[in-house]
PDB file of N, CA and C in Angstrom:
ATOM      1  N   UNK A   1      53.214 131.169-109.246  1.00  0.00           N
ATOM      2  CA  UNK A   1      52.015 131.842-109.696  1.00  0.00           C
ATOM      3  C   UNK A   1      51.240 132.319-108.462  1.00  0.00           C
ATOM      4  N   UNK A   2      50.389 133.083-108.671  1.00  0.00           N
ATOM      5  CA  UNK A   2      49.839 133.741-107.096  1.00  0.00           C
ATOM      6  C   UNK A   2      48.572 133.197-107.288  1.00  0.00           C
ATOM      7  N   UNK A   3      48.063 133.481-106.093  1.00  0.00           N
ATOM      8  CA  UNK A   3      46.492 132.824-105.726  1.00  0.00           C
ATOM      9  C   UNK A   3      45.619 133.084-106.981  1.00  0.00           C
ATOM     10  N   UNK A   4      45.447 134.691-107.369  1.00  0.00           N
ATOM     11  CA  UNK A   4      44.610 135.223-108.144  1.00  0.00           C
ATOM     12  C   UNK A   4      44.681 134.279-108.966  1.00  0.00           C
ATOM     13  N   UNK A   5      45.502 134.071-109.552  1.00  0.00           N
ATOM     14  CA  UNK A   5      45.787 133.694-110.765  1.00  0.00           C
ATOM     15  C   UNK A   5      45.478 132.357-110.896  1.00  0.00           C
ATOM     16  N   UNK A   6      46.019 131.364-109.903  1.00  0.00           N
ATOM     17  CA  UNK A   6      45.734 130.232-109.811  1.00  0.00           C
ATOM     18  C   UNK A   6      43.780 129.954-109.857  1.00  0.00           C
ATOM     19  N   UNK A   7      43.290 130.358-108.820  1.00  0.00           N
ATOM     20  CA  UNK A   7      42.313 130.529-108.831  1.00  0.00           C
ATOM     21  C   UNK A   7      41.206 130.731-110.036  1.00  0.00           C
ATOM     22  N   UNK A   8      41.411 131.649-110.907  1.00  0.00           N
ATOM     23  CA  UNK A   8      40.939 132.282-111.915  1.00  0.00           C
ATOM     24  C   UNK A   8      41.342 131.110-113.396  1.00  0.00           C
ATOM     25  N   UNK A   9      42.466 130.697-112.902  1.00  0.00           N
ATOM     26  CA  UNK A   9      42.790 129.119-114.186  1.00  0.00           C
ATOM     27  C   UNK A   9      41.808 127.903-113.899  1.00  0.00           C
ATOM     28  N   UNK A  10      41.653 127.644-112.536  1.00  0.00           N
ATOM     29  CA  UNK A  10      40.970 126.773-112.169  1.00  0.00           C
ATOM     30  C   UNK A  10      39.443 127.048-112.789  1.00  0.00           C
ATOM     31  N   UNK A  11      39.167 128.299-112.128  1.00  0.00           N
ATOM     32  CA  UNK A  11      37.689 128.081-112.853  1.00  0.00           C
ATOM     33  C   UNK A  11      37.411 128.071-114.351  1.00  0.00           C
ATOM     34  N   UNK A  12      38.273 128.664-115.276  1.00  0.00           N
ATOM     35  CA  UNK A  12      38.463 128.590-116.359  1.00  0.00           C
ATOM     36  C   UNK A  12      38.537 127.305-117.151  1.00  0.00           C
ATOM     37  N   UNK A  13      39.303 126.446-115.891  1.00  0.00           N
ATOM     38  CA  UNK A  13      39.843 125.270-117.073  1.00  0.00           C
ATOM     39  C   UNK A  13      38.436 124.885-117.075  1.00  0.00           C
ATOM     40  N   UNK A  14      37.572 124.575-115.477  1.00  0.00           N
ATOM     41  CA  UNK A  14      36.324 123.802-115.340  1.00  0.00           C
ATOM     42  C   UNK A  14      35.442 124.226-116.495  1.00  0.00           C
ATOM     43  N   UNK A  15      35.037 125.470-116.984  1.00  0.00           N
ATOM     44  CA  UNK A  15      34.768 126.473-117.845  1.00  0.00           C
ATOM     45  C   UNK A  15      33.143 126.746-117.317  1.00  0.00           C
ATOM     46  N   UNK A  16      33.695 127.776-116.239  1.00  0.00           N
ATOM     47  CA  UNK A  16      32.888 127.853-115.385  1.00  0.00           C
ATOM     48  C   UNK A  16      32.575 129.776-115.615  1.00  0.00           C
ATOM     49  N   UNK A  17      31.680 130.141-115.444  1.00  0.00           N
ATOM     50  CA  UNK A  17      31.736 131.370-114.988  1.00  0.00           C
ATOM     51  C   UNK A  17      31.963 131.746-113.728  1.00  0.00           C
ATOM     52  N   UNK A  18      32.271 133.088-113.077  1.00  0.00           N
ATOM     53  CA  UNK A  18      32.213 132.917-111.601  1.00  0.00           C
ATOM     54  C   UNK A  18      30.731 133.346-110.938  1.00  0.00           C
ATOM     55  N   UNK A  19      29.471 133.597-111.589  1.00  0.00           N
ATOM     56  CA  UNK A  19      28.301 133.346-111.473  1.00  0.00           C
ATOM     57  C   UNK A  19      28.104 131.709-110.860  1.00  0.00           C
ATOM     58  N   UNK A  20      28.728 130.857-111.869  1.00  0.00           N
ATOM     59  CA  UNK A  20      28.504 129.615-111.846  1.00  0.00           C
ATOM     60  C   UNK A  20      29.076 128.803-110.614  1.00  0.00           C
ATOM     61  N   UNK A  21      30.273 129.492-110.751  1.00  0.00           N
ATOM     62  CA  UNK A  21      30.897 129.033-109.498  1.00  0.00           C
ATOM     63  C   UNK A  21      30.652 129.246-107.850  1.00  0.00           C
ATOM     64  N   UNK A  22      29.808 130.620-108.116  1.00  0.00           N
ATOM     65  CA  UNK A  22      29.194 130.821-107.089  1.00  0.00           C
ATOM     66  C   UNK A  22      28.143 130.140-106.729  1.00  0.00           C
ATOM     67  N   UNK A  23      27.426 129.506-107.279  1.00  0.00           N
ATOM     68  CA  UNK A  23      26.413 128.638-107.144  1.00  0.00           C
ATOM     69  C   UNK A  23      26.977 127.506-106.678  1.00  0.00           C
ATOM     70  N   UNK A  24      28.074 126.687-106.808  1.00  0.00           N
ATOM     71  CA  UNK A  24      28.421 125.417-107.088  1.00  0.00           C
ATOM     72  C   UNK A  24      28.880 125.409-106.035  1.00  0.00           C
ATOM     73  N   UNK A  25      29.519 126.615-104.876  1.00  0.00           N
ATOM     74  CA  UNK A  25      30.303 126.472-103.775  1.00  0.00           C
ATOM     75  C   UNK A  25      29.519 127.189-102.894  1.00  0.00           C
ATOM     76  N   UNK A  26      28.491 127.957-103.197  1.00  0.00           N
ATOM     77  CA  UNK A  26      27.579 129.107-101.879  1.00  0.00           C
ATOM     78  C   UNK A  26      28.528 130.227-101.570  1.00  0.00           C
ATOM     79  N   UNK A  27      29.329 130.635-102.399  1.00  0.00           N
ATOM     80  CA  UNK A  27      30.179 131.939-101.691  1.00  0.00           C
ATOM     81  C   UNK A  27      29.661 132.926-103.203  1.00  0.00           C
ATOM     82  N   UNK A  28      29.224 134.202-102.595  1.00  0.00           N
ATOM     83  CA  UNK A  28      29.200 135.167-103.316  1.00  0.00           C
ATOM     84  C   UNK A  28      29.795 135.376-104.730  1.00  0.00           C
ATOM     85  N   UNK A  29      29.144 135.678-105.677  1.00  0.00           N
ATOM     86  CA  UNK A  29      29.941 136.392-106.947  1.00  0.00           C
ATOM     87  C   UNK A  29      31.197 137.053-106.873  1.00  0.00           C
ATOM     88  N   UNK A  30      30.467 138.479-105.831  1.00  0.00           N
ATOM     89  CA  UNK A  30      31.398 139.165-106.028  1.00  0.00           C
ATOM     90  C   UNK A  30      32.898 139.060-104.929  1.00  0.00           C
ATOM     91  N   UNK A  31      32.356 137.885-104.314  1.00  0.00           N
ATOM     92  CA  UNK A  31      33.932 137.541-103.437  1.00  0.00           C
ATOM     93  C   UNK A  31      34.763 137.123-103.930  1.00  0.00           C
ATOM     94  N   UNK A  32      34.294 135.861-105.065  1.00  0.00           N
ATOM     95  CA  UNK A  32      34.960 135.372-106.089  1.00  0.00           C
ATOM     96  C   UNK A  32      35.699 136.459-107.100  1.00  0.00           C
ATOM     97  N   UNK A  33      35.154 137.344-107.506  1.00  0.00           N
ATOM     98  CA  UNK A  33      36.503 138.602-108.120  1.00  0.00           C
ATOM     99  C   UNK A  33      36.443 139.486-107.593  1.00  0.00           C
ATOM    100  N   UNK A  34      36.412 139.048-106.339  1.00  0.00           N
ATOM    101  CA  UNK A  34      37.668 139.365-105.521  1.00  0.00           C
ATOM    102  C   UNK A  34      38.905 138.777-105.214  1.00  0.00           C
ATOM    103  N   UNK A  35      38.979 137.547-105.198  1.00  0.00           N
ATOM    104  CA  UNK A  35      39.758 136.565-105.208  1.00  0.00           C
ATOM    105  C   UNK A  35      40.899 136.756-106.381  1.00  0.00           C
ATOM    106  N   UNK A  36      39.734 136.845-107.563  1.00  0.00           N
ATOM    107  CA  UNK A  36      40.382 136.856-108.655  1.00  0.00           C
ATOM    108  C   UNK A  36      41.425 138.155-109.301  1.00  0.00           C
ATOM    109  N   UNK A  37      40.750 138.906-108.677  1.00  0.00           N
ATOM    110  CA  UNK A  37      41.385 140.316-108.950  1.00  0.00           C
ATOM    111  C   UNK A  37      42.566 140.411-108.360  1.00  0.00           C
ATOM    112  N   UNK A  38      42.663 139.885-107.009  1.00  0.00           N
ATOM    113  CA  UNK A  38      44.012 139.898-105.849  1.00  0.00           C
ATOM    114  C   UNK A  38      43.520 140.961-104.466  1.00  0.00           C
ATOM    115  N   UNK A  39      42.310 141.620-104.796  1.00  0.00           N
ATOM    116  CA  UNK A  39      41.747 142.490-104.019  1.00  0.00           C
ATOM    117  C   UNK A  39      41.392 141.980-102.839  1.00  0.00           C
ATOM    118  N   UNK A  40      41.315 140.343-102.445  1.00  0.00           N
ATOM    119  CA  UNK A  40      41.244 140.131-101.044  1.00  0.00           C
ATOM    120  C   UNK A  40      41.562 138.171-101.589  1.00  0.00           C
ATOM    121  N   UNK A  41      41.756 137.834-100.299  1.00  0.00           N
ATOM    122  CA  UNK A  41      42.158 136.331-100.516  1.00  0.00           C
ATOM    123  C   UNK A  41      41.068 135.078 -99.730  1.00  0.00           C
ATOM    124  N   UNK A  42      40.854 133.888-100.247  1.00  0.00           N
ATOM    125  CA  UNK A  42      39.992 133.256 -99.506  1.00  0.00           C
ATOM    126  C   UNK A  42      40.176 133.062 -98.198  1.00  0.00           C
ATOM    127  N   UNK A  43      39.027 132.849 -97.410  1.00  0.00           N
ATOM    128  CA  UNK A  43      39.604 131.908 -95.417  1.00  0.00           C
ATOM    129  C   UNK A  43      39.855 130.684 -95.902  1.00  0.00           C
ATOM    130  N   UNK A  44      40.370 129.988 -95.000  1.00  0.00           N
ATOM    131  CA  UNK A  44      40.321 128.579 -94.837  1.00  0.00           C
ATOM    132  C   UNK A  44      39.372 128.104 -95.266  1.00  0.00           C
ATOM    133  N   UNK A  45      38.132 128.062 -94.444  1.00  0.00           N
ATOM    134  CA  UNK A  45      36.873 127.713 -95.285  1.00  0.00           C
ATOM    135  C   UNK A  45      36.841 127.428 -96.438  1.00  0.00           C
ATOM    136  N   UNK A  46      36.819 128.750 -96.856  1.00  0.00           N
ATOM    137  CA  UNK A  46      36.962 129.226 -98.763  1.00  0.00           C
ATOM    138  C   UNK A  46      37.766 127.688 -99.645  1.00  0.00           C
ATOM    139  N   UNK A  47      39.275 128.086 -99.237  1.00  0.00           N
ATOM    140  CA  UNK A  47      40.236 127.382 -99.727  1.00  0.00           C
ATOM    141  C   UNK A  47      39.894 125.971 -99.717  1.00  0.00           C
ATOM    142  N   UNK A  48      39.213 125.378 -98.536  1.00  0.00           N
ATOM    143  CA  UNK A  48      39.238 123.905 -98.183  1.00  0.00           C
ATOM    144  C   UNK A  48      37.549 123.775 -99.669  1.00  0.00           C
ATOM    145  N   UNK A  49      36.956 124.176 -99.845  1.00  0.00           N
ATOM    146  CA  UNK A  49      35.539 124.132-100.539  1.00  0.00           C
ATOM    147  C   UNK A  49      35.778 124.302-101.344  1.00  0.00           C
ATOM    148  N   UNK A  50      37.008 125.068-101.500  1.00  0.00           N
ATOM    149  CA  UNK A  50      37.780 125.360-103.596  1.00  0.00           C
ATOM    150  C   UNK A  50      38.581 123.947-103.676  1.00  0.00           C
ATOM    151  N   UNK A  51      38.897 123.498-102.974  1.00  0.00           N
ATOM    152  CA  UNK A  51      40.282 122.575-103.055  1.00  0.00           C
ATOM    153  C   UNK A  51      38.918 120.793-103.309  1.00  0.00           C
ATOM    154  N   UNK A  52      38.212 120.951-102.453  1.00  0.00           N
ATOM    155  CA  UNK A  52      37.349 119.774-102.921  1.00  0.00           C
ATOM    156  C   UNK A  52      36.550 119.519-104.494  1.00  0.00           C
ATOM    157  N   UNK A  53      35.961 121.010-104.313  1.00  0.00           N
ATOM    158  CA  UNK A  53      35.286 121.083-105.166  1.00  0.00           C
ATOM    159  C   UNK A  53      36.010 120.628-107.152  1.00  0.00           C
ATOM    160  N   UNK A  54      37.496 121.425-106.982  1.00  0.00           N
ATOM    161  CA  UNK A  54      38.104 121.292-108.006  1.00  0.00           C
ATOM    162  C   UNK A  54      38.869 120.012-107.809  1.00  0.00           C
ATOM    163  N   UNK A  55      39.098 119.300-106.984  1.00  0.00           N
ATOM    164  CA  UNK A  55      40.041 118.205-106.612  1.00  0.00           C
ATOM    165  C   UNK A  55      41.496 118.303-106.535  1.00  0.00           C
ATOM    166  N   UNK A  56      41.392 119.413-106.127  1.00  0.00           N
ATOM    167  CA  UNK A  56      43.225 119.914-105.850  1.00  0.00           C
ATOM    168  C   UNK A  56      43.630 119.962-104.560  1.00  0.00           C
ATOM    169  N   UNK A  57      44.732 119.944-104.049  1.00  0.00           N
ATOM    170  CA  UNK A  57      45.110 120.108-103.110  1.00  0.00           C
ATOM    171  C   UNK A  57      45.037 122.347-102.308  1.00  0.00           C
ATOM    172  N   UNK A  58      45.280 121.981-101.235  1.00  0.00           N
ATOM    173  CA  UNK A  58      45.013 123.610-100.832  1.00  0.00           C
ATOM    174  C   UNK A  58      46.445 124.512-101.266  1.00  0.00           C
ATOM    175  N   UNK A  59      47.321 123.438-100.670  1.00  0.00           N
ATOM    176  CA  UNK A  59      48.770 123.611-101.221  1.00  0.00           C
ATOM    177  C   UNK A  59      48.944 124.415-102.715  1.00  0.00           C
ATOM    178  N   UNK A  60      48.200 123.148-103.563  1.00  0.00           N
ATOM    179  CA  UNK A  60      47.716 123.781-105.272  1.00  0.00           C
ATOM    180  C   UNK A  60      47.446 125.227-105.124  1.00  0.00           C
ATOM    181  N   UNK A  61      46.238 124.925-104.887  1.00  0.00           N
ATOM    182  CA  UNK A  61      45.629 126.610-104.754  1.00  0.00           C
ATOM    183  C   UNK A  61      46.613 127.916-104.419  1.00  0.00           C
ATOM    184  N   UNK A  62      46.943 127.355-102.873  1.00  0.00           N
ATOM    185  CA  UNK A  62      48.847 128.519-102.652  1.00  0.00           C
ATOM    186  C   UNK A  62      49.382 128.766-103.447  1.00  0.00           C
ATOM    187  N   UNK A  63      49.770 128.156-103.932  1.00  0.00           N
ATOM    188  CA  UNK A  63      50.994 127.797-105.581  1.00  0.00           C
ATOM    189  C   UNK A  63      51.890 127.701-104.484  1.00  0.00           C
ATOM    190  N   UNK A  64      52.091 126.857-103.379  1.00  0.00           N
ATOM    191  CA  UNK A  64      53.169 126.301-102.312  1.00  0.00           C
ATOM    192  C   UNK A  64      53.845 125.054-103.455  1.00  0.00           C
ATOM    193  N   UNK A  65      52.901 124.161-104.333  1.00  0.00           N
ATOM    194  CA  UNK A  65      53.376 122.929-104.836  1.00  0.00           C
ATOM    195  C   UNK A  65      52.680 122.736-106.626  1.00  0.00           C
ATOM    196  N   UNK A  66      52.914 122.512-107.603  1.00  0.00           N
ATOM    197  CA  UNK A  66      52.908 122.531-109.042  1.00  0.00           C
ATOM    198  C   UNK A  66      51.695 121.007-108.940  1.00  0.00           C
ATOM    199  N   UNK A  67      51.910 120.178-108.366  1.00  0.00           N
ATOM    200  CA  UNK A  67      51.477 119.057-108.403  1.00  0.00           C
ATOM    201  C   UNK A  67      49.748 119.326-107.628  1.00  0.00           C
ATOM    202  N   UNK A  68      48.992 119.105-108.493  1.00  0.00           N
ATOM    203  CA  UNK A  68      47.568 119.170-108.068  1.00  0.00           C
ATOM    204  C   UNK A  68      46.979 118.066-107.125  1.00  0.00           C
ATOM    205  N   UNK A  69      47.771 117.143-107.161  1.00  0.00           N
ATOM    206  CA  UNK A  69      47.581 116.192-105.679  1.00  0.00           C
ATOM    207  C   UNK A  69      48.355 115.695-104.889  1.00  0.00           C
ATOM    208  N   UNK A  70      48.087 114.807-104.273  1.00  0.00           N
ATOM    209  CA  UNK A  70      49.569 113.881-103.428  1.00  0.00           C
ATOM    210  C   UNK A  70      49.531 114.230-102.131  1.00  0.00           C
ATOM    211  N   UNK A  71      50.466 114.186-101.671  1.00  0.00           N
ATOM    212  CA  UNK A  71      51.083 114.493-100.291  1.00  0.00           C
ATOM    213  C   UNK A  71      50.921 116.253 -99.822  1.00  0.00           C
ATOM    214  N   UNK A  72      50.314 116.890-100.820  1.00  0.00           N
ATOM    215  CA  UNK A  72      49.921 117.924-100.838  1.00  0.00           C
ATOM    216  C   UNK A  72      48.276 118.317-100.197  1.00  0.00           C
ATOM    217  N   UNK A  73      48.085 117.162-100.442  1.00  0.00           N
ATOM    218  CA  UNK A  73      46.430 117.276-100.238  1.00  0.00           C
ATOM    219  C   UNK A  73      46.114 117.282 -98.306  1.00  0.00           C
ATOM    220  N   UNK A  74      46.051 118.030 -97.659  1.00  0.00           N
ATOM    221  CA  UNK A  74      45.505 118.027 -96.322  1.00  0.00           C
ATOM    222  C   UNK A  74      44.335 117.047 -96.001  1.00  0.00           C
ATOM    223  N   UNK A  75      45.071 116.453 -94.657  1.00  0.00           N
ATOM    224  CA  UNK A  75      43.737 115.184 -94.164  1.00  0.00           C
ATOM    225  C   UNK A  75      42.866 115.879 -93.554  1.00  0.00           C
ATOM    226  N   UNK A  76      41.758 115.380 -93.550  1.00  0.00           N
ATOM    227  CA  UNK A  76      40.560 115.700 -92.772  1.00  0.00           C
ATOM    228  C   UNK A  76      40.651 116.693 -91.855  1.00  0.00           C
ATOM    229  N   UNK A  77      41.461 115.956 -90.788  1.00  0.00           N
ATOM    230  CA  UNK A  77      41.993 116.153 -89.281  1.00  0.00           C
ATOM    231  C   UNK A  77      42.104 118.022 -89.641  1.00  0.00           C
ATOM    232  N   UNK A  78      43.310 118.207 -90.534  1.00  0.00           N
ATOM    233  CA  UNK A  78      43.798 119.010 -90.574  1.00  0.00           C
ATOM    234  C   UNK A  78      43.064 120.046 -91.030  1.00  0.00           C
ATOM    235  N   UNK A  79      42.066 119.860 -92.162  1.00  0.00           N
ATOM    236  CA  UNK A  79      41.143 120.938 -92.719  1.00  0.00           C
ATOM    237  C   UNK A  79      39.951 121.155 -91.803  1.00  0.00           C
ATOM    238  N   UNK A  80      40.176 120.503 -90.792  1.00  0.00           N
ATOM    239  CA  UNK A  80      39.053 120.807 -89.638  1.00  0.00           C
ATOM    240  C   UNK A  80      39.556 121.740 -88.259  1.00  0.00           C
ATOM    241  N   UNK A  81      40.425 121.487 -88.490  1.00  0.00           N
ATOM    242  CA  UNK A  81      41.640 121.984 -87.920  1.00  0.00           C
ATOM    243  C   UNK A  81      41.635 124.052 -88.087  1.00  0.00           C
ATOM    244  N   UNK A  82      41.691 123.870 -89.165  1.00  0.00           N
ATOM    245  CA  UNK A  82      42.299 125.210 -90.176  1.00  0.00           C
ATOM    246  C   UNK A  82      40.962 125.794 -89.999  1.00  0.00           C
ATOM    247  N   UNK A  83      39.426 124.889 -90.004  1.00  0.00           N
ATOM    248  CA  UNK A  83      38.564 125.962 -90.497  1.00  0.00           C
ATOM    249  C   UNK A  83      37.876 126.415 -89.269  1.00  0.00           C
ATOM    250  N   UNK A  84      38.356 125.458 -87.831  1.00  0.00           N
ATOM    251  CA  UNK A  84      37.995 125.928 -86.392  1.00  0.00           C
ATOM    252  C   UNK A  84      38.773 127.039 -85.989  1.00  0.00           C
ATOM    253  N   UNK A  85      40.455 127.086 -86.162  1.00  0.00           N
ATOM    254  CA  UNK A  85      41.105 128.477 -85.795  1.00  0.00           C
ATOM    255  C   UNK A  85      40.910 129.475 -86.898  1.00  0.00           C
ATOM    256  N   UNK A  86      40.337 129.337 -88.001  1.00  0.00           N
ATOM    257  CA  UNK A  86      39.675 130.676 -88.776  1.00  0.00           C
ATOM    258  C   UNK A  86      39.067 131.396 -88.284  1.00  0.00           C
ATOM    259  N   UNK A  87      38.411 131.035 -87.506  1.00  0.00           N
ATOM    260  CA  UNK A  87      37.472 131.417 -86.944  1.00  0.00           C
ATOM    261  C   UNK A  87      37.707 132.232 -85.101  1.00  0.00           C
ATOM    262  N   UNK A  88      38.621 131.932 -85.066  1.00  0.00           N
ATOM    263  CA  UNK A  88      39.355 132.630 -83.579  1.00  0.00           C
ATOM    264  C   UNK A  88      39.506 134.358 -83.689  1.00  0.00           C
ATOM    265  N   UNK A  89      39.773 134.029 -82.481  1.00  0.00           N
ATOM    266  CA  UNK A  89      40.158 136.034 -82.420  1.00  0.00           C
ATOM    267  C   UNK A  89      41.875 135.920 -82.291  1.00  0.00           C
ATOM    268  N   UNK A  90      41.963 136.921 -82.695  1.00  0.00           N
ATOM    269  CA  UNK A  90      43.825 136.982 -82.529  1.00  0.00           C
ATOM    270  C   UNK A  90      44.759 136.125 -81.690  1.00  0.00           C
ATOM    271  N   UNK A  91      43.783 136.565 -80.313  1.00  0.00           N
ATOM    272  CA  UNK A  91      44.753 136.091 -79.189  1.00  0.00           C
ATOM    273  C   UNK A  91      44.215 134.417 -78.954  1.00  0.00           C
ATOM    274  N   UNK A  92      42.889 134.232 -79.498  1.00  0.00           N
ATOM    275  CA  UNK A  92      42.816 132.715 -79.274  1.00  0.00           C
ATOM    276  C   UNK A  92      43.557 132.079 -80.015  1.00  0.00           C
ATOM    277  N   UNK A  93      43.703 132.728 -81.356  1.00  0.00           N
ATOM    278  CA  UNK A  93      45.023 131.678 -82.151  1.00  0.00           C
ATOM    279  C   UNK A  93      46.534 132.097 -81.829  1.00  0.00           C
ATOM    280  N   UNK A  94      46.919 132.555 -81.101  1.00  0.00           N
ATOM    281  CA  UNK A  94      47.688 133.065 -80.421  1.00  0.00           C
ATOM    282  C   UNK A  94      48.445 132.079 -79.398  1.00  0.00           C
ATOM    283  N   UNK A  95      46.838 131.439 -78.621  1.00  0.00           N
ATOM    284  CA  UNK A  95      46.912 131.000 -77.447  1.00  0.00           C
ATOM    285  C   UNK A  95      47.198 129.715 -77.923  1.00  0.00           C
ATOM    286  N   UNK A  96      46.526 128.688 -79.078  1.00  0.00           N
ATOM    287  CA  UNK A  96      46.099 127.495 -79.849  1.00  0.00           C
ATOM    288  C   UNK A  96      47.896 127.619 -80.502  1.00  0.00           C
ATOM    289  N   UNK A  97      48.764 128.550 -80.786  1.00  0.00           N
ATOM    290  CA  UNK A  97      50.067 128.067 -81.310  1.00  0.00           C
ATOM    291  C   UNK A  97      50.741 128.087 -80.528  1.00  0.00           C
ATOM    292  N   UNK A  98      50.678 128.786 -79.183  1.00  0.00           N
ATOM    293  CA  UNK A  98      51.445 128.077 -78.207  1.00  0.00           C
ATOM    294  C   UNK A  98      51.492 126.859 -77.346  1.00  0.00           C
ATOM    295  N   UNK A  99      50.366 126.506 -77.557  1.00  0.00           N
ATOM    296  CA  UNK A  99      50.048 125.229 -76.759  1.00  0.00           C
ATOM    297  C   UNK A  99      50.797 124.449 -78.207  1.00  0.00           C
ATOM    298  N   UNK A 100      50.226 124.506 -79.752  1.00  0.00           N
ATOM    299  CA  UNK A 100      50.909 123.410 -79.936  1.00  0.00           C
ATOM    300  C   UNK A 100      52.135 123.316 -80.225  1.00  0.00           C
ATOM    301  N   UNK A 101      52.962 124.201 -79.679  1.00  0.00           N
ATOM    302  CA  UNK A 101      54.522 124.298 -79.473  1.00  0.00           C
ATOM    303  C   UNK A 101      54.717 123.602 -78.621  1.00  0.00           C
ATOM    304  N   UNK A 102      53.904 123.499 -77.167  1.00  0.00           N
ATOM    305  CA  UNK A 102      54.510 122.599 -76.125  1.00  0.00           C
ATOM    306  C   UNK A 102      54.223 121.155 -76.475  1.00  0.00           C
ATOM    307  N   UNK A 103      53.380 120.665 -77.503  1.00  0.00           N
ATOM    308  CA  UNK A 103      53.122 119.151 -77.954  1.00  0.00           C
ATOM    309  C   UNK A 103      54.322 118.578 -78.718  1.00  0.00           C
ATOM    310  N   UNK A 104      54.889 117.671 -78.010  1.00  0.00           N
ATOM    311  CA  UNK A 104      56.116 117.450 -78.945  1.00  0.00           C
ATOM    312  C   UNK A 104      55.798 116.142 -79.952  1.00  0.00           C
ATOM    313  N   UNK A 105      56.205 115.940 -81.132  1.00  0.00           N
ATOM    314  CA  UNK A 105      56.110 114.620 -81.238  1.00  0.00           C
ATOM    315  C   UNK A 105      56.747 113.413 -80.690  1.00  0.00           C
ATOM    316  N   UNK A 106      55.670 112.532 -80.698  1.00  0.00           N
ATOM    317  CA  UNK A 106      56.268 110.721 -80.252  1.00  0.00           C
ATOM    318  C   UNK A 106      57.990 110.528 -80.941  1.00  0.00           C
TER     319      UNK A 106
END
């Protein structure tokens, strides 16, 4: 299933408007259908504040995994992670995946 779509079930099931939902998360109305439409997709940010808010994993949200929690669900670490290189310019995340290419694991 694609984002839009996923997205647009979620607020539905909550039985939410996306007025409502905009309130409940601080992101715009009309970003939200946008989302919904397929006309543009959330940041990180976005995703990590949809994924709490509804209690799903971000994975969920992707439609990467069917299962709304688990091993799907990103730690802390990681959604802090995601919402600091959102925020980069090209070449800084550029620079941030080559370095962690040279980190090998233990």
């Amino acid at each position: 299933m694609e984002i839009y779509n996923i997205l647009k079930r979620l607020r539905l099931d909550a039985g939410l408007t996306q007025k409502q939902l905009s309130k409940e998360i601080s992101i715009g109305q009309a970003t939200i259908s946008q989302w919904e439409s397929g006309a543009s997709k959330p940041t990180a940010d976005a995703l990590i504040a949809l994924s709490k808010y509804y209690g799903v994993s971000v994975d969920f949200i992707l439609g990467t995994t069917l299962e709304k929690e688990g091993e799907g669900k990103m730690s802390k670490d990681v959604e802090e992670c995601i919402a600091l290189i959102d925020n980069l310019t090209n070449g800084q995340r550029y620079l941030v995946k080559e370095l962690l290419k040279q980190i090998k694991p233990f």
